[in-house]
PDB file of N, CA and C in Angstrom:
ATOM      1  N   UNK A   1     112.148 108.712 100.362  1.00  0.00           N
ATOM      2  CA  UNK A   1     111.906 107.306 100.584  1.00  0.00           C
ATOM      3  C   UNK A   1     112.781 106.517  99.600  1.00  0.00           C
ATOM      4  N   UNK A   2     113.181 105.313  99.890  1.00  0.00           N
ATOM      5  CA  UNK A   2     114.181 104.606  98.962  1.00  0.00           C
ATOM      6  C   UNK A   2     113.459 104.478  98.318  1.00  0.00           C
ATOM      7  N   UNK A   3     113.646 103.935  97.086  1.00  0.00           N
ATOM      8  CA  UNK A   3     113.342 103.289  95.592  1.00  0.00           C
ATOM      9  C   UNK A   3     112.720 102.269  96.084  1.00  0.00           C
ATOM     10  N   UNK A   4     113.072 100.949  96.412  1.00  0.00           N
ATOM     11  CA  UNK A   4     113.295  99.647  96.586  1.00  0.00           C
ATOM     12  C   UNK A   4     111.508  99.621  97.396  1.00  0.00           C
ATOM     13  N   UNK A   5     111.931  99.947  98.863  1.00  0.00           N
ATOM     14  CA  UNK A   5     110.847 100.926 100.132  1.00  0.00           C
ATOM     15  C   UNK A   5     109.325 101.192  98.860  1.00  0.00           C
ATOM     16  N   UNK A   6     109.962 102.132  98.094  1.00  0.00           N
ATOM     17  CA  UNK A   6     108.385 102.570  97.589  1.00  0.00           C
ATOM     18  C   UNK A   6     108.100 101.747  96.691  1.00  0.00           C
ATOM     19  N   UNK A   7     108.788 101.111  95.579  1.00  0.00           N
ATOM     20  CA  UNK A   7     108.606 100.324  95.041  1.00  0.00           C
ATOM     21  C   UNK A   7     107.311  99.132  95.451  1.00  0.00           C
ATOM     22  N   UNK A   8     107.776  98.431  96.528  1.00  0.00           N
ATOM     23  CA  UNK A   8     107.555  97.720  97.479  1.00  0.00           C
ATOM     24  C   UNK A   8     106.288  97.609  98.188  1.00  0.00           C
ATOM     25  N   UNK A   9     105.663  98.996  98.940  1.00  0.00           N
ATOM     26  CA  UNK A   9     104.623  99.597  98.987  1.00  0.00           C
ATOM     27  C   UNK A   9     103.998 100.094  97.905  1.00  0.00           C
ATOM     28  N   UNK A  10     104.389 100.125  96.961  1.00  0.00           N
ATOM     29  CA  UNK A  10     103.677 100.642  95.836  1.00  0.00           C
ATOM     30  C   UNK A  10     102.751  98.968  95.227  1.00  0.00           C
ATOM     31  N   UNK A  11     103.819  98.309  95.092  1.00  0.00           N
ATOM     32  CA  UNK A  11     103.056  97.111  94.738  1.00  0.00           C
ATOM     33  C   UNK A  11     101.923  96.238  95.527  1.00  0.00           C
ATOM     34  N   UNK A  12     101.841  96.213  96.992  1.00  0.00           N
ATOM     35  CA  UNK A  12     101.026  95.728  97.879  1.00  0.00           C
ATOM     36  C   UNK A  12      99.646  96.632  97.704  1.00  0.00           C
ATOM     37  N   UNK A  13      99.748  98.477  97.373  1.00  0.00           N
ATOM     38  CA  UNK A  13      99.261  98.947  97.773  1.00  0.00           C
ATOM     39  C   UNK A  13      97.970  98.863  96.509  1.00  0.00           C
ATOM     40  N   UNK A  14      98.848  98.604  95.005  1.00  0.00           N
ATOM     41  CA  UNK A  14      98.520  98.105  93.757  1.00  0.00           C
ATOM     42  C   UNK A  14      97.655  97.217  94.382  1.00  0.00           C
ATOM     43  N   UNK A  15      97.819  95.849  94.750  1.00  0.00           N
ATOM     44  CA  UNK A  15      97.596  94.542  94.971  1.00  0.00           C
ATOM     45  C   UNK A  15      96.407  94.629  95.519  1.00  0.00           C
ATOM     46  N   UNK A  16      96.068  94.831  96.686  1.00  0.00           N
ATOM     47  CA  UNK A  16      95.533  94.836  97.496  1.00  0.00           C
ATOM     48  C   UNK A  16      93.949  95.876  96.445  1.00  0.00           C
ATOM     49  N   UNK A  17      94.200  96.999  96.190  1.00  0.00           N
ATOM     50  CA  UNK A  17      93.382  97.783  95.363  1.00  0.00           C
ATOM     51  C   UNK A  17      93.051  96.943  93.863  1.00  0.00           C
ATOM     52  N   UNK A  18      93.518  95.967  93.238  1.00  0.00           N
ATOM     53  CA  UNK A  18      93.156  95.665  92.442  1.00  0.00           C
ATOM     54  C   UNK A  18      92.463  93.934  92.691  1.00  0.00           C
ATOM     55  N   UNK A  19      92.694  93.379  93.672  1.00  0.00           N
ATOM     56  CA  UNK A  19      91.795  92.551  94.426  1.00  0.00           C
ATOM     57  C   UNK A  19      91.209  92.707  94.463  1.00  0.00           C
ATOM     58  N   UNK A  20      90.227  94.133  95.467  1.00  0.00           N
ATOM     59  CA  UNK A  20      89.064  94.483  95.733  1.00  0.00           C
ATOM     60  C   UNK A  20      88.734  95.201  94.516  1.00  0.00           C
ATOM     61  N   UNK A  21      88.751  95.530  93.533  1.00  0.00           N
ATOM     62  CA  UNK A  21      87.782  95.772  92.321  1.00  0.00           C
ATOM     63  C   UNK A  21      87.662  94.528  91.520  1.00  0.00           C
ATOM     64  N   UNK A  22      88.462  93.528  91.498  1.00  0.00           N
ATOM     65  CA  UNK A  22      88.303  92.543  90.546  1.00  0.00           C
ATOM     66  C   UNK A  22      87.174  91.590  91.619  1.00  0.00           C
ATOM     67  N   UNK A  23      87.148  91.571  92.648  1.00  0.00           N
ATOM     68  CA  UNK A  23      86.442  91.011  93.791  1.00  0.00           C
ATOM     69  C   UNK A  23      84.801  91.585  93.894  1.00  0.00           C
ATOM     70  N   UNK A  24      84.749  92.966  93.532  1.00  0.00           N
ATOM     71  CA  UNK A  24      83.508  93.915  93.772  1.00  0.00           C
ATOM     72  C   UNK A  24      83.123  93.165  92.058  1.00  0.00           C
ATOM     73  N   UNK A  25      83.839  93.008  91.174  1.00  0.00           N
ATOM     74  CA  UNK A  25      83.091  93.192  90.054  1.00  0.00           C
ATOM     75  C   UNK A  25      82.731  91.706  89.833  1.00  0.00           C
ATOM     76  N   UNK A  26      83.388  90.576  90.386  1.00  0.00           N
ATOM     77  CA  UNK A  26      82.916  89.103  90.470  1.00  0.00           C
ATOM     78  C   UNK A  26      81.779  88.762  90.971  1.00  0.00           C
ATOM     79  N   UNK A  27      81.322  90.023  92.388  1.00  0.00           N
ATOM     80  CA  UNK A  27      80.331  89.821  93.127  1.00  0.00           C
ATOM     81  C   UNK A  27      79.081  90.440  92.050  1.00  0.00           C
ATOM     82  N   UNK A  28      79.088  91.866  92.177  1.00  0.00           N
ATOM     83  CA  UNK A  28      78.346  92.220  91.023  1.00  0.00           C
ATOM     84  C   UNK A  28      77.897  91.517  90.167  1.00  0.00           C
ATOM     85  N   UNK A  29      78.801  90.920  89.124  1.00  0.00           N
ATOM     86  CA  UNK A  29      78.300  90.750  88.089  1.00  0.00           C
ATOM     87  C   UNK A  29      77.824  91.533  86.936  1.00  0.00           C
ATOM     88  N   UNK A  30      76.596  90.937  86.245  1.00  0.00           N
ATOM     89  CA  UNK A  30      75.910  91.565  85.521  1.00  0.00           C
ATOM     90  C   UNK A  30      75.016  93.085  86.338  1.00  0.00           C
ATOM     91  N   UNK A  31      75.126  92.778  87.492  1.00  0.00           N
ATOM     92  CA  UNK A  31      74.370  94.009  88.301  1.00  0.00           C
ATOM     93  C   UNK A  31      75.226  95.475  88.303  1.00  0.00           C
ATOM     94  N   UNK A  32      76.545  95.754  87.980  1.00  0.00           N
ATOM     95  CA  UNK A  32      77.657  96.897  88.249  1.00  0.00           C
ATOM     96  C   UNK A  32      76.958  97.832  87.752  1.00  0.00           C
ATOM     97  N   UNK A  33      76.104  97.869  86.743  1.00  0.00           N
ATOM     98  CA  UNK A  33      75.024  98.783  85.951  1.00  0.00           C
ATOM     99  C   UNK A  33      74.308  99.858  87.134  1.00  0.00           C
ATOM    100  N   UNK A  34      73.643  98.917  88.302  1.00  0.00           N
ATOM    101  CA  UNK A  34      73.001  99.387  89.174  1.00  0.00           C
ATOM    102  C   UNK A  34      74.119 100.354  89.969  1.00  0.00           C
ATOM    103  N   UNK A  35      74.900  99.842  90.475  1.00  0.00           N
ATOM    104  CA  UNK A  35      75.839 100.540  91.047  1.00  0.00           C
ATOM    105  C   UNK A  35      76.360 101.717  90.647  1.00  0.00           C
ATOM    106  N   UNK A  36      76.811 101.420  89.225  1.00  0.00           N
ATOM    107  CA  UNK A  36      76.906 103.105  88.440  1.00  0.00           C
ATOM    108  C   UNK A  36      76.284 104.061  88.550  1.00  0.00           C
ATOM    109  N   UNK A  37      74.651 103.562  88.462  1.00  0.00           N
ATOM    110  CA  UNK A  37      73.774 104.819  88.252  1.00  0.00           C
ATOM    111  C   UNK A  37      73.936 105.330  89.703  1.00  0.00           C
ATOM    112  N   UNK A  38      74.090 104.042  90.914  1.00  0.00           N
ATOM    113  CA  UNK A  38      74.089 105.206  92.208  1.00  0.00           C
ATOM    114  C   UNK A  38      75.014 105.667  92.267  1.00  0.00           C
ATOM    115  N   UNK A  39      75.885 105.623  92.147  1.00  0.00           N
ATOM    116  CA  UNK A  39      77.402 106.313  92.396  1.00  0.00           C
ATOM    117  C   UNK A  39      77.596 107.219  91.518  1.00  0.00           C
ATOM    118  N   UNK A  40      77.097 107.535  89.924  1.00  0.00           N
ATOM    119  CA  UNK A  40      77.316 108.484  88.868  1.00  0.00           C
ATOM    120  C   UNK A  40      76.825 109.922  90.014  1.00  0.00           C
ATOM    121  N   UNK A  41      75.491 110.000  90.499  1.00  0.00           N
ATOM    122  CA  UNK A  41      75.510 112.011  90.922  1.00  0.00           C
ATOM    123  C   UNK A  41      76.571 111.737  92.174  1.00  0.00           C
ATOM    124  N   UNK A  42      77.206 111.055  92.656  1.00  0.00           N
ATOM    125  CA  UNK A  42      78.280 111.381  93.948  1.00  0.00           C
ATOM    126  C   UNK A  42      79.378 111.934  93.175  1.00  0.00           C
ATOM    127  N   UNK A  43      79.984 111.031  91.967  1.00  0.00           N
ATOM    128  CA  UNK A  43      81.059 111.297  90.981  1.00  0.00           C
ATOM    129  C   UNK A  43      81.197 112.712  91.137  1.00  0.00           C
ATOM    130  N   UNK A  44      80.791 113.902  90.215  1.00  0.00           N
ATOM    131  CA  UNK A  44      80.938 115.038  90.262  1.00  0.00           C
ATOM    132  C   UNK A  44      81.399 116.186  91.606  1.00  0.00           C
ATOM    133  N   UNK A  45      80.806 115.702  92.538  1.00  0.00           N
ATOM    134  CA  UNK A  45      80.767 116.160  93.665  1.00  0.00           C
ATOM    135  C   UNK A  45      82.329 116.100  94.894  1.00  0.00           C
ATOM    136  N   UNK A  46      82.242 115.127  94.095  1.00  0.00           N
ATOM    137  CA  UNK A  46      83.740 113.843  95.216  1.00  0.00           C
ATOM    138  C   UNK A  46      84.806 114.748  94.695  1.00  0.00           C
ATOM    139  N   UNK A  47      84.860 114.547  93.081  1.00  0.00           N
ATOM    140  CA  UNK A  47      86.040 114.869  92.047  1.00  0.00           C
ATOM    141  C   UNK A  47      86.442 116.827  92.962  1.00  0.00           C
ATOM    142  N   UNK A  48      85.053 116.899  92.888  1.00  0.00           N
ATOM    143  CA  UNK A  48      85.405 118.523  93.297  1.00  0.00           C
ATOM    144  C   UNK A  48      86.132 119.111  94.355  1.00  0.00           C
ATOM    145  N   UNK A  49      85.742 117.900  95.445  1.00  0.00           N
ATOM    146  CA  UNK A  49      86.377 118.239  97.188  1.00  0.00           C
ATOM    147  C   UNK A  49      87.263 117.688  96.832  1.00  0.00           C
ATOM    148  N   UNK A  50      87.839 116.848  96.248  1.00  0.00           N
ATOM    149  CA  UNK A  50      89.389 116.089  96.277  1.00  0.00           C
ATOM    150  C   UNK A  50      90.311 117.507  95.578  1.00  0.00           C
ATOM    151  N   UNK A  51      89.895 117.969  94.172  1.00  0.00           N
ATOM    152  CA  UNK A  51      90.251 119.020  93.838  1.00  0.00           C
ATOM    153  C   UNK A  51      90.514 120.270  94.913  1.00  0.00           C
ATOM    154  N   UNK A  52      89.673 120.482  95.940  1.00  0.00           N
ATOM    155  CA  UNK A  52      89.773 121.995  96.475  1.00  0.00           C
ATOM    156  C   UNK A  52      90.598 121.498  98.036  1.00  0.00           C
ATOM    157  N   UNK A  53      91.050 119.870  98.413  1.00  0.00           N
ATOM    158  CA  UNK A  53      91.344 119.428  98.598  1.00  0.00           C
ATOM    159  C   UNK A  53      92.973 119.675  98.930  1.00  0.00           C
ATOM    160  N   UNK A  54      93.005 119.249  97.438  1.00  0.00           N
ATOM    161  CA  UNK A  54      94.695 119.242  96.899  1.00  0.00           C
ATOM    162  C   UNK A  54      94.843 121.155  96.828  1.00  0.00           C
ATOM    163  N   UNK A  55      94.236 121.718  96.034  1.00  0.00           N
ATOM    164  CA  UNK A  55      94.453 123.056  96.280  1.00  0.00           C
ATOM    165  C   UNK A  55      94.765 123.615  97.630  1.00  0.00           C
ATOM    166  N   UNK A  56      93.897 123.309  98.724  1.00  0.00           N
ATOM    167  CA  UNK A  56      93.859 123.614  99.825  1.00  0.00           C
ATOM    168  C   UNK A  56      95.313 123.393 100.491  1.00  0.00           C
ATOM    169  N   UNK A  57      95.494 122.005 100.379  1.00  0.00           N
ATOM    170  CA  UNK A  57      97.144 121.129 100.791  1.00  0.00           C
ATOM    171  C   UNK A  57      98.026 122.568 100.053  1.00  0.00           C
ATOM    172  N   UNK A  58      98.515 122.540  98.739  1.00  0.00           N
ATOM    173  CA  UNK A  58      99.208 123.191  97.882  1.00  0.00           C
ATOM    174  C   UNK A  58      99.251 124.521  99.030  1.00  0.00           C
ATOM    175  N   UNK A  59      98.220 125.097  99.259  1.00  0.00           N
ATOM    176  CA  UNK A  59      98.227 126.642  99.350  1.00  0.00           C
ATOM    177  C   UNK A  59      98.665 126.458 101.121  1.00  0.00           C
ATOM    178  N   UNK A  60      98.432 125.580 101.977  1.00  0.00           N
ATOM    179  CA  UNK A  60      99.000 125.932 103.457  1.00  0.00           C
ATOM    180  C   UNK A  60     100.170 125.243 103.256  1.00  0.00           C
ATOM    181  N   UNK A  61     100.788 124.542 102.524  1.00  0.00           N
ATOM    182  CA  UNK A  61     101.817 124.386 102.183  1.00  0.00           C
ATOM    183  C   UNK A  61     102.999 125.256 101.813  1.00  0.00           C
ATOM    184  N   UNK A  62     102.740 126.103 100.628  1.00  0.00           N
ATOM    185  CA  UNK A  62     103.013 127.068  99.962  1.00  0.00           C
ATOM    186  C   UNK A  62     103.070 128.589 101.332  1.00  0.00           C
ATOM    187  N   UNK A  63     102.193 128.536 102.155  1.00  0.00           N
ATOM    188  CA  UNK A  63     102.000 130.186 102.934  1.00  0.00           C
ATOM    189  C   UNK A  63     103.443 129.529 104.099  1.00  0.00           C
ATOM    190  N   UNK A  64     102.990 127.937 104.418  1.00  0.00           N
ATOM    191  CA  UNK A  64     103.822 127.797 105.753  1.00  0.00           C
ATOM    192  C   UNK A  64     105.602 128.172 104.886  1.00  0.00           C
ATOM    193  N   UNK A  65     106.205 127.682 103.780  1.00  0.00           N
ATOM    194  CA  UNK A  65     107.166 127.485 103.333  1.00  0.00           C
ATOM    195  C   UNK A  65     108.223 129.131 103.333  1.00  0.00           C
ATOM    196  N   UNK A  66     106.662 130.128 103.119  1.00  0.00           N
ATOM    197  CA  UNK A  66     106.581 131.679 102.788  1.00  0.00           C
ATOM    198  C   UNK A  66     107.236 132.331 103.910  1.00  0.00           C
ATOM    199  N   UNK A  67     106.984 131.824 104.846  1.00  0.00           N
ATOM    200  CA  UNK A  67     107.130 132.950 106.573  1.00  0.00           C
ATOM    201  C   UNK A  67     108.334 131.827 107.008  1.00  0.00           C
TER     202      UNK A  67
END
């Protein structure tokens, strides 16, 4: 991908993602507390499938490249 191209998308993609947290945390407020505690037991769980995830990608990646 060009420089310029990702650059480009990189910044909208920034933008757009840092809107909606500065937006979630305006709404919130003093309440984000609540939100943590529900979202803290998903945390562990998420982190793990994204992990076996990317492993997963890596390794049919890696077998297709093989043959």
């Amino acid at each position: 991908m060009p420089r310029a191209k990702y650059v480009v998308l990189t910044l909208i993609g920034s933008t757009v993602w840092n809107a909606a947290l500065i937006t979630a945390g305006y709404v919130l407020g003093a309440q984000w507390e609540r939100v943590a505690d529900a979202i803290g037991p998903l945390a562990t769980p998420m982190l793990v499938l994204i992990v076996l995830g990317i492993a997963g990608f890596m390794l049919v990646r890696a077998l297709r490249g093989a043959t």
